[in-house]
Protein backbone atom coordinates (compact mmCIF):
# COMPACT_ATOMS: atom_id res chain seq x y z
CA UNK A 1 0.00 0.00 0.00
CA UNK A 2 0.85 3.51 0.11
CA UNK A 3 3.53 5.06 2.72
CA UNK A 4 1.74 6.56 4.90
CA UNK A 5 3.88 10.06 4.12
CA UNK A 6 1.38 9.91 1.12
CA UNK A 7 -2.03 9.10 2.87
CA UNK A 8 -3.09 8.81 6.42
CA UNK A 9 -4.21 5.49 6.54
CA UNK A 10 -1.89 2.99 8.24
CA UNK A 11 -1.89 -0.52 6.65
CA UNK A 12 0.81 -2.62 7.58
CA UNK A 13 0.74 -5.49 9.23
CA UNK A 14 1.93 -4.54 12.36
CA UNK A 15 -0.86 -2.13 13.05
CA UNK A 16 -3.42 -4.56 12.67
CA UNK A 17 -3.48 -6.71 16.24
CA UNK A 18 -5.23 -3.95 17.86
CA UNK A 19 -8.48 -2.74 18.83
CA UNK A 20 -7.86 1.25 19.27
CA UNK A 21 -6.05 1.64 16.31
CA UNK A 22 -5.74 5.07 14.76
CA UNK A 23 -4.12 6.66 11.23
CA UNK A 24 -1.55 9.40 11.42
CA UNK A 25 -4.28 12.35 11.53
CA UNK A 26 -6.02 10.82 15.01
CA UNK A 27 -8.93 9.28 13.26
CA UNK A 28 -9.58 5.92 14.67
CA UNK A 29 -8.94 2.99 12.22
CA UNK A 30 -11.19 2.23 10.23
CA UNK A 31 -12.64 5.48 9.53
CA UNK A 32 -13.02 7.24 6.09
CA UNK A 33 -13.66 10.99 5.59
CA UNK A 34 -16.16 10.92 2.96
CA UNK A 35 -14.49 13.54 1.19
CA UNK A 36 -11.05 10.88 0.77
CA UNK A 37 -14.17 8.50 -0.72
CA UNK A 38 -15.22 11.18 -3.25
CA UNK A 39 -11.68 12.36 -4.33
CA UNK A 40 -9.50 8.93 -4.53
CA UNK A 41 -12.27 6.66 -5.72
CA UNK A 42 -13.74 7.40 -8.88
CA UNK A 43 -11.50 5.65 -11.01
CA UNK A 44 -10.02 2.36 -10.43
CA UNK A 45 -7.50 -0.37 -12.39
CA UNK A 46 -8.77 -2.45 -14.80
CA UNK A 47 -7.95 -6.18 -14.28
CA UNK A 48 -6.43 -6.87 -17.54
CA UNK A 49 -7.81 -9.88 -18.98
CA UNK A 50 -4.70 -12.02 -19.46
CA UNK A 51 -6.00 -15.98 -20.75
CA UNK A 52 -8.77 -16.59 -22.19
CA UNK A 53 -10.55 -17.44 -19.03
CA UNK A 54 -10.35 -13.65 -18.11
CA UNK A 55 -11.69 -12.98 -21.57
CA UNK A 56 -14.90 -15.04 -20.85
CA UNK A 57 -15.02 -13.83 -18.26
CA UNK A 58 -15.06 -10.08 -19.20
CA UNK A 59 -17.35 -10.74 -22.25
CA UNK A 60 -19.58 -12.53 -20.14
CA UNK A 61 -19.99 -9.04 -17.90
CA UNK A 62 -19.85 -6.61 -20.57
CA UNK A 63 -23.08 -8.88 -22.31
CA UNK A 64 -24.77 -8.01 -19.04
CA UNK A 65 -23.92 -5.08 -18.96
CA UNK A 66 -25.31 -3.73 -22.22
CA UNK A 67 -28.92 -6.26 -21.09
CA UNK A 68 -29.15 -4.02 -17.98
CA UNK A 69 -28.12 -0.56 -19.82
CA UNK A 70 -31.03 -1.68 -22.18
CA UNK A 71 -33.61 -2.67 -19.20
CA UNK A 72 -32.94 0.02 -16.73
CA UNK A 73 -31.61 3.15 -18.98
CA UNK A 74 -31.18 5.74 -16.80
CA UNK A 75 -33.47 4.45 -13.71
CA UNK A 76 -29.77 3.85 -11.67
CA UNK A 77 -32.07 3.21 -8.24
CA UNK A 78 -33.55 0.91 -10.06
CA UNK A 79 -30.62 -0.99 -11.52
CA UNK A 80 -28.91 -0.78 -8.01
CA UNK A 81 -31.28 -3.19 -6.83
CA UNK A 82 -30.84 -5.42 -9.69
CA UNK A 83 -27.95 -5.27 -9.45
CA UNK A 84 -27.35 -5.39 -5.31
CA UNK A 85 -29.58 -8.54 -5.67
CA UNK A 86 -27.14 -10.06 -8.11
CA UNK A 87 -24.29 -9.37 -6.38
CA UNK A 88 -24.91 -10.40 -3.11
CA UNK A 89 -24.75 -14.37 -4.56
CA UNK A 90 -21.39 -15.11 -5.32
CA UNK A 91 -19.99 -14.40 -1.97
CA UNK A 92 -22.66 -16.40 -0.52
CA UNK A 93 -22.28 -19.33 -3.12
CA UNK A 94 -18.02 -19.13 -2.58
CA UNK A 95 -18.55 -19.51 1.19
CA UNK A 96 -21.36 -22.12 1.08
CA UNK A 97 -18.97 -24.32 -1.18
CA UNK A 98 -15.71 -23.70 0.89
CA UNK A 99 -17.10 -24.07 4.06
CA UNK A 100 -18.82 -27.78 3.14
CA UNK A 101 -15.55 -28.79 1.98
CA UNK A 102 -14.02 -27.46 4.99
CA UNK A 103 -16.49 -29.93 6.70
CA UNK A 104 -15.79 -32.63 4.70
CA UNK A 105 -12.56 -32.40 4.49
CA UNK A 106 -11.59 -31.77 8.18
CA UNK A 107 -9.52 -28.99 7.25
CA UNK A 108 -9.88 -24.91 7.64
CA UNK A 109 -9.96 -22.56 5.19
CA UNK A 110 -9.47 -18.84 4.93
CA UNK A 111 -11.72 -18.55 1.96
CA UNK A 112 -15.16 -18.78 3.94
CA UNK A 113 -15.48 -15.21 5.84
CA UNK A 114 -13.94 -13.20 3.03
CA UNK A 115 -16.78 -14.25 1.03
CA UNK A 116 -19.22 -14.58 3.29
CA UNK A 117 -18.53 -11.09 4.68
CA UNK A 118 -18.62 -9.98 0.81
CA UNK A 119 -22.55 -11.72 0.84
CA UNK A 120 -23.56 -9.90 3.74
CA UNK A 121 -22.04 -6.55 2.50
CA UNK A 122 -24.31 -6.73 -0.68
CA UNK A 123 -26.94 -7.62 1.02
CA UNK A 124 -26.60 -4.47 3.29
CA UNK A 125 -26.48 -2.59 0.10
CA UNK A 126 -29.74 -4.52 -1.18
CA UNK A 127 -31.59 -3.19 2.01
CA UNK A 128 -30.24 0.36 1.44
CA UNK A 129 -31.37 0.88 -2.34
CA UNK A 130 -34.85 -0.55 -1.49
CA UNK A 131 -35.26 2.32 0.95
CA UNK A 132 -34.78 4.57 -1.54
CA UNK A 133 -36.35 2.83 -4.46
CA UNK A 134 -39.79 1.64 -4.10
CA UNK A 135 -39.90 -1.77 -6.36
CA UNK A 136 -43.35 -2.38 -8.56
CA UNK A 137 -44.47 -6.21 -8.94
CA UNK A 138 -43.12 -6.82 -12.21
CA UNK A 139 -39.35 -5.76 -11.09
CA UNK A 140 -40.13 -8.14 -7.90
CA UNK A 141 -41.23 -10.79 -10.69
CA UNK A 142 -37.77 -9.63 -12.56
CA UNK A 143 -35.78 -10.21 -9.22
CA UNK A 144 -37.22 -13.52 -7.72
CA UNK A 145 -36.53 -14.81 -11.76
CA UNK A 146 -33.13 -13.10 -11.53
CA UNK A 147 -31.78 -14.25 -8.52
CA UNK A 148 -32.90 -17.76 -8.93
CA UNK A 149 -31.38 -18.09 -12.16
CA UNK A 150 -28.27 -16.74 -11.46
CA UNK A 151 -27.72 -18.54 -7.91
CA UNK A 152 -28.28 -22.07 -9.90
CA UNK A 153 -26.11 -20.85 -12.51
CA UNK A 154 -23.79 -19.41 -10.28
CA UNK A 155 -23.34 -22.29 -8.00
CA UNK A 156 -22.34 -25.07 -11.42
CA UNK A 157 -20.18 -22.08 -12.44
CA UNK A 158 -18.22 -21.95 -9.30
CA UNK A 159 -17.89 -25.82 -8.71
CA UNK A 160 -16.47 -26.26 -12.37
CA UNK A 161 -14.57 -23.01 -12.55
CA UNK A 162 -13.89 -21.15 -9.42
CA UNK A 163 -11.42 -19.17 -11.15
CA UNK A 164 -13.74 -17.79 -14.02
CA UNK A 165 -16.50 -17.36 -11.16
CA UNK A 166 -13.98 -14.95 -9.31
CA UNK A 167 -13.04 -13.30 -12.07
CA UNK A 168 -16.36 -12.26 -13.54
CA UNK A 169 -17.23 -11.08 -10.11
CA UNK A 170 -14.10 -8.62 -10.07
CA UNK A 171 -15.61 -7.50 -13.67
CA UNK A 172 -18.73 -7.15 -12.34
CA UNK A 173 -17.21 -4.95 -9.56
CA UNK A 174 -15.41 -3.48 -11.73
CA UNK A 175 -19.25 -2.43 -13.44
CA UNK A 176 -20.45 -1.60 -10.40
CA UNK A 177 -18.13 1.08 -9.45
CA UNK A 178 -18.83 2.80 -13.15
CA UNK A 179 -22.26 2.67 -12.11
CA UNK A 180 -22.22 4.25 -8.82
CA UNK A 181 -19.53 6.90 -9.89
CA UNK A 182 -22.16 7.47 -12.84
CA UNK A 183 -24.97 7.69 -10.09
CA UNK A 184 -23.40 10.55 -8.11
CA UNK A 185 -23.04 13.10 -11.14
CA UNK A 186 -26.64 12.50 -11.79
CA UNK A 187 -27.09 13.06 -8.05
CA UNK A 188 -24.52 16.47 -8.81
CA UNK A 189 -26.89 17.70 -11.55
CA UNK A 190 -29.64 16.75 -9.90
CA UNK A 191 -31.30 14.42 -11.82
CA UNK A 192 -31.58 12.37 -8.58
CA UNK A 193 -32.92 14.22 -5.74
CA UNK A 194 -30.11 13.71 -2.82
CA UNK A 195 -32.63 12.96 -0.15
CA UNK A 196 -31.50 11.95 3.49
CA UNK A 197 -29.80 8.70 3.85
CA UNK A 198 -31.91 5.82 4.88
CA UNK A 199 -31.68 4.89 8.84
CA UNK A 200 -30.44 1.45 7.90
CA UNK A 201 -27.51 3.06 5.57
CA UNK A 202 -27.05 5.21 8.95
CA UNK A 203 -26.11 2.55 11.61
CA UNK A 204 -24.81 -0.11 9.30
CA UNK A 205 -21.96 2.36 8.16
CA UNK A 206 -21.47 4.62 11.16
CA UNK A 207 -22.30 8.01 9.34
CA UNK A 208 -23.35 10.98 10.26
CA UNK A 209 -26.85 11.65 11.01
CA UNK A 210 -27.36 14.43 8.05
CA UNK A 211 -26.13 11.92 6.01
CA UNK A 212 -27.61 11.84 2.68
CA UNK A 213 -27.93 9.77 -0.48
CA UNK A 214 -24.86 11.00 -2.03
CA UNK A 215 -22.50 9.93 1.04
CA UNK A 216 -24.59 6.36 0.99
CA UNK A 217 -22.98 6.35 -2.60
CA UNK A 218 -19.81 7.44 -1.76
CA UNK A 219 -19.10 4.28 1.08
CA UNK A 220 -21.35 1.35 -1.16
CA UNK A 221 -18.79 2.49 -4.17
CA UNK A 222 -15.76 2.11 -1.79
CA UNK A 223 -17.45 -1.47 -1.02
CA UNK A 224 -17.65 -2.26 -4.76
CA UNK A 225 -13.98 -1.05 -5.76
CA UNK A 226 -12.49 -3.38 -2.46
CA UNK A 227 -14.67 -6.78 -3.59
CA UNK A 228 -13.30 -6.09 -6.81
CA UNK A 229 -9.78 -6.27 -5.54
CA UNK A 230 -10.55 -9.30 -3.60
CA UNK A 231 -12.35 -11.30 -6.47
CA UNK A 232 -9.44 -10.19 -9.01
CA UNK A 233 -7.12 -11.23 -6.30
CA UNK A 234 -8.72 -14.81 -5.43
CA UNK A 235 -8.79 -15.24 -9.32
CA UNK A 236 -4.88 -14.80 -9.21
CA UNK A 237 -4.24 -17.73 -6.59
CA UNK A 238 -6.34 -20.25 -7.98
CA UNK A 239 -4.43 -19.48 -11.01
CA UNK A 240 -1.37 -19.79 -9.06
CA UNK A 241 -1.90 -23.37 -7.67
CA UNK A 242 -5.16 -22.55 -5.79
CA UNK A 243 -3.29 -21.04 -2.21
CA UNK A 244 -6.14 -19.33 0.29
CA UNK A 245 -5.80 -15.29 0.42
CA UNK A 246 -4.43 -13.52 3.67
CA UNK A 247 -5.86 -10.07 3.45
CA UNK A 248 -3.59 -7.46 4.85
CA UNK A 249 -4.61 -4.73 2.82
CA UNK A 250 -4.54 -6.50 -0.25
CA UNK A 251 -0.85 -5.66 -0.14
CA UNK A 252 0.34 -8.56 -2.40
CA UNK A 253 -1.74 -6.79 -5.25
CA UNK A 254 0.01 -4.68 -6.86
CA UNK A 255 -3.38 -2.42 -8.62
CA UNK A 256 -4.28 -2.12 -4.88
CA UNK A 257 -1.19 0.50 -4.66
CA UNK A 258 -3.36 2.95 -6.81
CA UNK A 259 -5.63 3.56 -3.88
CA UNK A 260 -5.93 5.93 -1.36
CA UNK A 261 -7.78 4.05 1.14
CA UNK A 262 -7.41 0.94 2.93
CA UNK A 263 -11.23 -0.47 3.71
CA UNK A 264 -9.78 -3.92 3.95
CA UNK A 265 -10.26 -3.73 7.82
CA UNK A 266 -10.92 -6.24 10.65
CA UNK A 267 -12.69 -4.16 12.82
CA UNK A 268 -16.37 -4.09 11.59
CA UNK A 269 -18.24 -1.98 9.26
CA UNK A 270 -17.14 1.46 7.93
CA UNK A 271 -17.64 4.50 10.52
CA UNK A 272 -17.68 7.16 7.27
CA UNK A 273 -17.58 10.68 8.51
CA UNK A 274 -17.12 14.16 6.85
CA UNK A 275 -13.91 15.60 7.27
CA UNK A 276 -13.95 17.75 10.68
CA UNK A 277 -14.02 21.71 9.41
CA UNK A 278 -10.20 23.67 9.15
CA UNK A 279 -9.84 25.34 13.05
């Protein structure tokens, strides 16, 4: 990761077996200024598809891509809980299958709370957007159909190719991210009212009270950008002989040195705050 001469997170190793852990300007770890989130985040490495597994991969998310820029247009609240419905599968499917052949194989593995963690995350962001975004019948028809599809899908995918799965899911990230940084200028022009956060979005992350839609933006984006660099980085080890990943910061990834915030934290959700006004 960065030194932290150039940003005030901490992220080594060494900083990590706390529990009052705090950056260089005082904040306790595991905090984000909102304003870090809007400035560092909007653009992001692109996983270079390599073999021709990352290829599939990528065409495979581009495809649904264009299918969802067709459906939704520019109804973004809507698409955010397509797509917040999607995405909250693959973590769940990744730790379901690692964790029965943990069980069956009398062995652990680091691969189940990443994932699982991921599953919950998404589904935290599911439960936001539907705040926010009032769903008719037919998109409830369009989700039920969606979801079940994709989990059955999803599930074959992962037991055959666990390497493709993680891949697309860094793609899809990877989407996701364009999406939400796409969300906030229409929230900037005001084609999307910014109405107050939901009370949900409120405790889960920590934020401020006068929290509104745009900062519930700001920290689901961060989310989105960080299970990118985990799926991307999962897809690297099974390529390289299938080892488990050790998050510390991601810091064996090299694209992860592009960012300016660590979120890859053990200490719980996100306490997003606005930076504290110049004395």
């Amino acid at each position: 990761m960065l030194p932290s001469s150039t940003h005030p997170w901490q992220t080594s190793s060494s900083t990590r077996s706390g529990h009052h852990l705090t950056n260089s300007i005082g904040i306790p770890r595991g905090t984000v200024v909102l304003e870090a989130l809007d400035k560092d985040w909007m653009d992001q490495p692109h996983y270079e598809p390599v073999t021709w597994q990352d290829r599939v991969a990528l065409r495979m998310v581009k495809t649904l891509r264009k299918a969802s820029d067709a459906y939704f247009k520019d109804r973004l609240l809507d698409r955010a809980c397509m797509l917040e419905t999607i995405a909250a599968v693959p973590g769940f499917v990744a730790g379901m299958i690692h964790h029965m052949r943990s069980l069956r194989r009398l062995v652990h593995c680091n691969w189940i709370k990443p994932t699982m963690d991921e599953a919950e995350n998404e589904r935290m962001h599911l439960m936001t957007f539907m705040e926010l975004a009032k769903q008719r019948w037919h998109q409830r028809v369009l989700v039920v159909c969606g979801q079940g599809v994709f989990f059955a899908a999803y599930t074959i995918f992962y037991v055959v190719t666990p390497r493709i799965a993680h891949r697309f899911v860094g793609y899809l990230e990877e989407e996701a991210v364009h999406t939400y940084t796409e969300m906030l200028k229409m929230v900037d022009e005001g084609k999307i009212e910014n109405v107050p956060a939901p009370k949900v979005a409120i405790q889960y992350w920590n934020m401020p009270e006068d929290a509104t839609l745009r900062d519930v933006i700001l920290v689901v984006r961060a989310d989105e950008a960080d299970h990118r660099l985990v799926n991307h980085h999962m897809g690297d080890l099974i390529a390289n002989e299938g080892k488990g990943p050790v998050r510390e910061g991601c810091s064996d990834y090299k694209p992860c040195d592009e960012f300016h915030v660590d979120l890859s934290i053990d200490l719980g959700p996100t306490i997003a705050r606005r930076k504290p006004p110049a004395a």
